[in-house]
N, C-alpha and C. Protein backbone atom coordinates (compact mmCIF):
# COMPACT_ATOMS: atom_id res chain seq x y z
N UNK A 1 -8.92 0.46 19.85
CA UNK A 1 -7.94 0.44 18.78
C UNK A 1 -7.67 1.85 18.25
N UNK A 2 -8.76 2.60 18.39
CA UNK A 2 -8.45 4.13 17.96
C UNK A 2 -7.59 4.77 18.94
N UNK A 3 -7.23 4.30 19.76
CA UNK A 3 -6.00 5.25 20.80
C UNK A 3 -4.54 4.33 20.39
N UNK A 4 -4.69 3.08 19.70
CA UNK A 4 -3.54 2.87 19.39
C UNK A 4 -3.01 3.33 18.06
N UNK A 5 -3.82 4.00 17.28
CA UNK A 5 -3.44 4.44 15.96
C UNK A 5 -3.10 5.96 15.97
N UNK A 6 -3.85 6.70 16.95
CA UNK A 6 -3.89 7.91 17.24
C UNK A 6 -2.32 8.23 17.61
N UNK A 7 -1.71 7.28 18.43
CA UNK A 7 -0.94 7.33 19.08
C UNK A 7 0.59 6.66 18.09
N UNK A 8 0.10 5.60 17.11
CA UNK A 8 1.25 5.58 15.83
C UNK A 8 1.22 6.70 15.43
N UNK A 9 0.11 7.40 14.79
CA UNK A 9 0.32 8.24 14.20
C UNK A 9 1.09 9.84 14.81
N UNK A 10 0.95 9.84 15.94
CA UNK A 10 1.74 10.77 16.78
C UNK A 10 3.26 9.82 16.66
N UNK A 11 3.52 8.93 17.19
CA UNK A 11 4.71 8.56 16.70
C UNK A 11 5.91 8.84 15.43
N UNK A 12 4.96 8.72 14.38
CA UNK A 12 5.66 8.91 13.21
C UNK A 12 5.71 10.39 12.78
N UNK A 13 4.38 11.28 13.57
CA UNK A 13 4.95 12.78 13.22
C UNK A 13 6.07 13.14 14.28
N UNK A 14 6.59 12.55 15.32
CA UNK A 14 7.21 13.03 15.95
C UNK A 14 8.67 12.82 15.46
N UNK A 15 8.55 11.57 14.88
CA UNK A 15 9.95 11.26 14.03
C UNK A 15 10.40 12.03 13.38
N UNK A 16 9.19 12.39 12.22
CA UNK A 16 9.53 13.13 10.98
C UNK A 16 9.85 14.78 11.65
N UNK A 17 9.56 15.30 12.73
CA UNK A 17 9.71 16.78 13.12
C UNK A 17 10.78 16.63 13.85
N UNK A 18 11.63 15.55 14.41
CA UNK A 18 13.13 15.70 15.38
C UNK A 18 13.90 14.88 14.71
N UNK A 19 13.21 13.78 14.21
CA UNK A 19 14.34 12.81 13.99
C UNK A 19 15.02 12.98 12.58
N UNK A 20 14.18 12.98 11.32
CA UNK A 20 13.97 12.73 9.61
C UNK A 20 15.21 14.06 9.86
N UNK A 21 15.28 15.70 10.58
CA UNK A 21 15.60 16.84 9.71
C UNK A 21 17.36 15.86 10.09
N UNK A 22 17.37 15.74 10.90
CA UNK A 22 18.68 15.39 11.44
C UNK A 22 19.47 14.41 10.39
N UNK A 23 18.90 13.57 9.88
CA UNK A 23 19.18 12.30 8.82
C UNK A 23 19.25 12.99 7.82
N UNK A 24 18.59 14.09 7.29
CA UNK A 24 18.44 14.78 5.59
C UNK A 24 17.39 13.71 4.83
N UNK A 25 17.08 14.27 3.26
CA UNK A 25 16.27 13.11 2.92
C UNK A 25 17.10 12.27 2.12
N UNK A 26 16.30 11.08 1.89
CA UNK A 26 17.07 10.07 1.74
C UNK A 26 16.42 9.51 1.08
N UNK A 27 14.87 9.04 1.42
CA UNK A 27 13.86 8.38 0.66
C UNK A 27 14.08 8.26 -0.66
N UNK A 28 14.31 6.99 -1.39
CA UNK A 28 13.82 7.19 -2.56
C UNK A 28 12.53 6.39 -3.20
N UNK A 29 11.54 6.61 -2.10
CA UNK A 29 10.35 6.16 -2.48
C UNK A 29 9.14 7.92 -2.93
N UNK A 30 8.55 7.58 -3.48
CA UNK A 30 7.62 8.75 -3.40
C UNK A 30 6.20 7.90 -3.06
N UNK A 31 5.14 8.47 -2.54
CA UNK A 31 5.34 9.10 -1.10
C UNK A 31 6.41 8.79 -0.17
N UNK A 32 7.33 9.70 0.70
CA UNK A 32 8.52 9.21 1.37
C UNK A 32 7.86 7.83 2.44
N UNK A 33 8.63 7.34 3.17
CA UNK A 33 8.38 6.18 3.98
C UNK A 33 6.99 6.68 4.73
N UNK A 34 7.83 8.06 5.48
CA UNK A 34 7.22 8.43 6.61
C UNK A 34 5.48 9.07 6.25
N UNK A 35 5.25 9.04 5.06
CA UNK A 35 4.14 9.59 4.75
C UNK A 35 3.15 8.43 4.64
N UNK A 36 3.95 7.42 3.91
CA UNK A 36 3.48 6.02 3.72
C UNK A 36 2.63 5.63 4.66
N UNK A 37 3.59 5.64 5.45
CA UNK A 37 2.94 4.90 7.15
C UNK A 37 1.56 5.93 7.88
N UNK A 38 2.13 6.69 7.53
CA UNK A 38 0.22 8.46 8.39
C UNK A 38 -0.50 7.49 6.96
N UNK A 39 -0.24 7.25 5.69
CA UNK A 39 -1.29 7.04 5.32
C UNK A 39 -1.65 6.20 5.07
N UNK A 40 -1.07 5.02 5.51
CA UNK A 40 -1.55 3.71 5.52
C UNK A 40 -2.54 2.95 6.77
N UNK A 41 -1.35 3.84 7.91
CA UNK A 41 -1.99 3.53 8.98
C UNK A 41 -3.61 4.31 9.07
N UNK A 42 -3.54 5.26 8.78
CA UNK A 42 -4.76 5.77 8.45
C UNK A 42 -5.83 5.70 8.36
N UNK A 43 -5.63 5.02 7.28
CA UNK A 43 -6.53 4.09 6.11
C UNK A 43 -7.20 2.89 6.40
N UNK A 44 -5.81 2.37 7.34
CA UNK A 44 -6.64 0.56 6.82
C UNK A 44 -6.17 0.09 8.28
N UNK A 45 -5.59 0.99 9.35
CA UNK A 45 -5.55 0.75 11.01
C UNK A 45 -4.28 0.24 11.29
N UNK A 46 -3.68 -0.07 12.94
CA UNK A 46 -2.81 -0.50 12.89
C UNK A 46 -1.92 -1.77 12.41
N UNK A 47 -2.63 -2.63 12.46
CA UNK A 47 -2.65 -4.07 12.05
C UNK A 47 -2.36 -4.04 10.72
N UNK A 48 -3.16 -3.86 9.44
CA UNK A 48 -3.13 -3.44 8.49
C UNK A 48 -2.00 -2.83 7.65
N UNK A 49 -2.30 -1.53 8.26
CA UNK A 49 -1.35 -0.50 7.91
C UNK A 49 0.02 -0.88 8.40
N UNK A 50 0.08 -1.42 9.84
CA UNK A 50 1.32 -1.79 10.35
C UNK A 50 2.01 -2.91 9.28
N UNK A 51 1.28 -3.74 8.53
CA UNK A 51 2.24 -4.64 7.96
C UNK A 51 2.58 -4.66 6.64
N UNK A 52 1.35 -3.15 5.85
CA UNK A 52 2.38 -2.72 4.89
C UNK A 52 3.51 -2.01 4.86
N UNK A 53 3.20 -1.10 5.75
CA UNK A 53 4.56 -0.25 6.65
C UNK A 53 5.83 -1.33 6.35
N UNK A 54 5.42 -2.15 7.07
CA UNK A 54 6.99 -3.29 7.23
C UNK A 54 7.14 -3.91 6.11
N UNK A 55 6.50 -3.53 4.59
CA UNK A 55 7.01 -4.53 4.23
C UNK A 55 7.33 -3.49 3.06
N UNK A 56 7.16 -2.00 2.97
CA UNK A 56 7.31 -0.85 2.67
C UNK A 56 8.89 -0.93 2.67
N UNK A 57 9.23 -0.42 4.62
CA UNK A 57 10.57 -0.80 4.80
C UNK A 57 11.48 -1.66 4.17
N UNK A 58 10.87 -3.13 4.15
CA UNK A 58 11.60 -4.32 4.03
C UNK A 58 12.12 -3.72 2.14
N UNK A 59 11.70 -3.04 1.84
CA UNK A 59 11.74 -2.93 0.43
C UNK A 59 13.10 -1.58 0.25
N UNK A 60 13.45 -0.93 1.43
CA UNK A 60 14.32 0.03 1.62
C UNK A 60 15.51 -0.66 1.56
N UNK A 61 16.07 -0.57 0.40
CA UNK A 61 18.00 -1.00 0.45
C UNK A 61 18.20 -0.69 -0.71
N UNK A 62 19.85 -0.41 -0.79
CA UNK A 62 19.89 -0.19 -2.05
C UNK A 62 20.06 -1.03 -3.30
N UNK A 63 19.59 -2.30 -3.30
CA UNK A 63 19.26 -3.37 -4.57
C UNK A 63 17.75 -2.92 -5.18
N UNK A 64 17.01 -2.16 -4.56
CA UNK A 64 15.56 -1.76 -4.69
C UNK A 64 15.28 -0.25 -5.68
N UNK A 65 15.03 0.13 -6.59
CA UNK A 65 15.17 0.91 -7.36
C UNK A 65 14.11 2.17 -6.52
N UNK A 66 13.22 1.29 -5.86
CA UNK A 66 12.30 2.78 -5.24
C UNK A 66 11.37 3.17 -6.34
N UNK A 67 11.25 4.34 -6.37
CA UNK A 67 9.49 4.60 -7.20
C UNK A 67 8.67 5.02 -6.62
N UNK A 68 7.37 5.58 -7.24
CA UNK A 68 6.09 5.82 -7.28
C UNK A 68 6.00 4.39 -6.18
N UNK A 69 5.25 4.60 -5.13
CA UNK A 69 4.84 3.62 -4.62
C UNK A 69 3.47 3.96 -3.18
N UNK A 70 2.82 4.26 -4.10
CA UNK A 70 1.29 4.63 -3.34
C UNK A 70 0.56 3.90 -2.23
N UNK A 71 0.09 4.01 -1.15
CA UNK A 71 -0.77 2.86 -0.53
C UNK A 71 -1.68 2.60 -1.53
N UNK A 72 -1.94 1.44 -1.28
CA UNK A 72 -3.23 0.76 -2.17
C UNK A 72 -3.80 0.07 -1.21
């Protein structure tokens, strides 16, 4: 399981270094999305981390005011 997290987590820095500059920021979460996820996944593994991630996202639109919104 540690080569599959190793390997999210290379995922999402690779986003944030080609993909994020191209988009501009946008986030209006603090920590941004993409930080969310290195530190969720991190923390609590893929499984875990993977389904606060998604539900992080699921919370991205604009009816959602955004915020302070820390892993816990």
């Amino acid at each position: 399981m540690m080569g599959m997290r190793r390997l999210c987590l290379w995922l999402i820095r690779a986003y944030r270094y080609v993909v994020s500059p191209w988009l501009g920021p946008a986030c209006r979460f603090d920590p941004t999305c993409s930080q969310y996820a290195l530190d969720a996944i991190a923390r609590y593994g893929v499984l875990r981390g993977g389904g606060l991630v998604l539900v992080r996202l699921l919370k991205c639109h604009p009816l959602h005011p955004g915020g302070e919104d820390p892993v816990r």
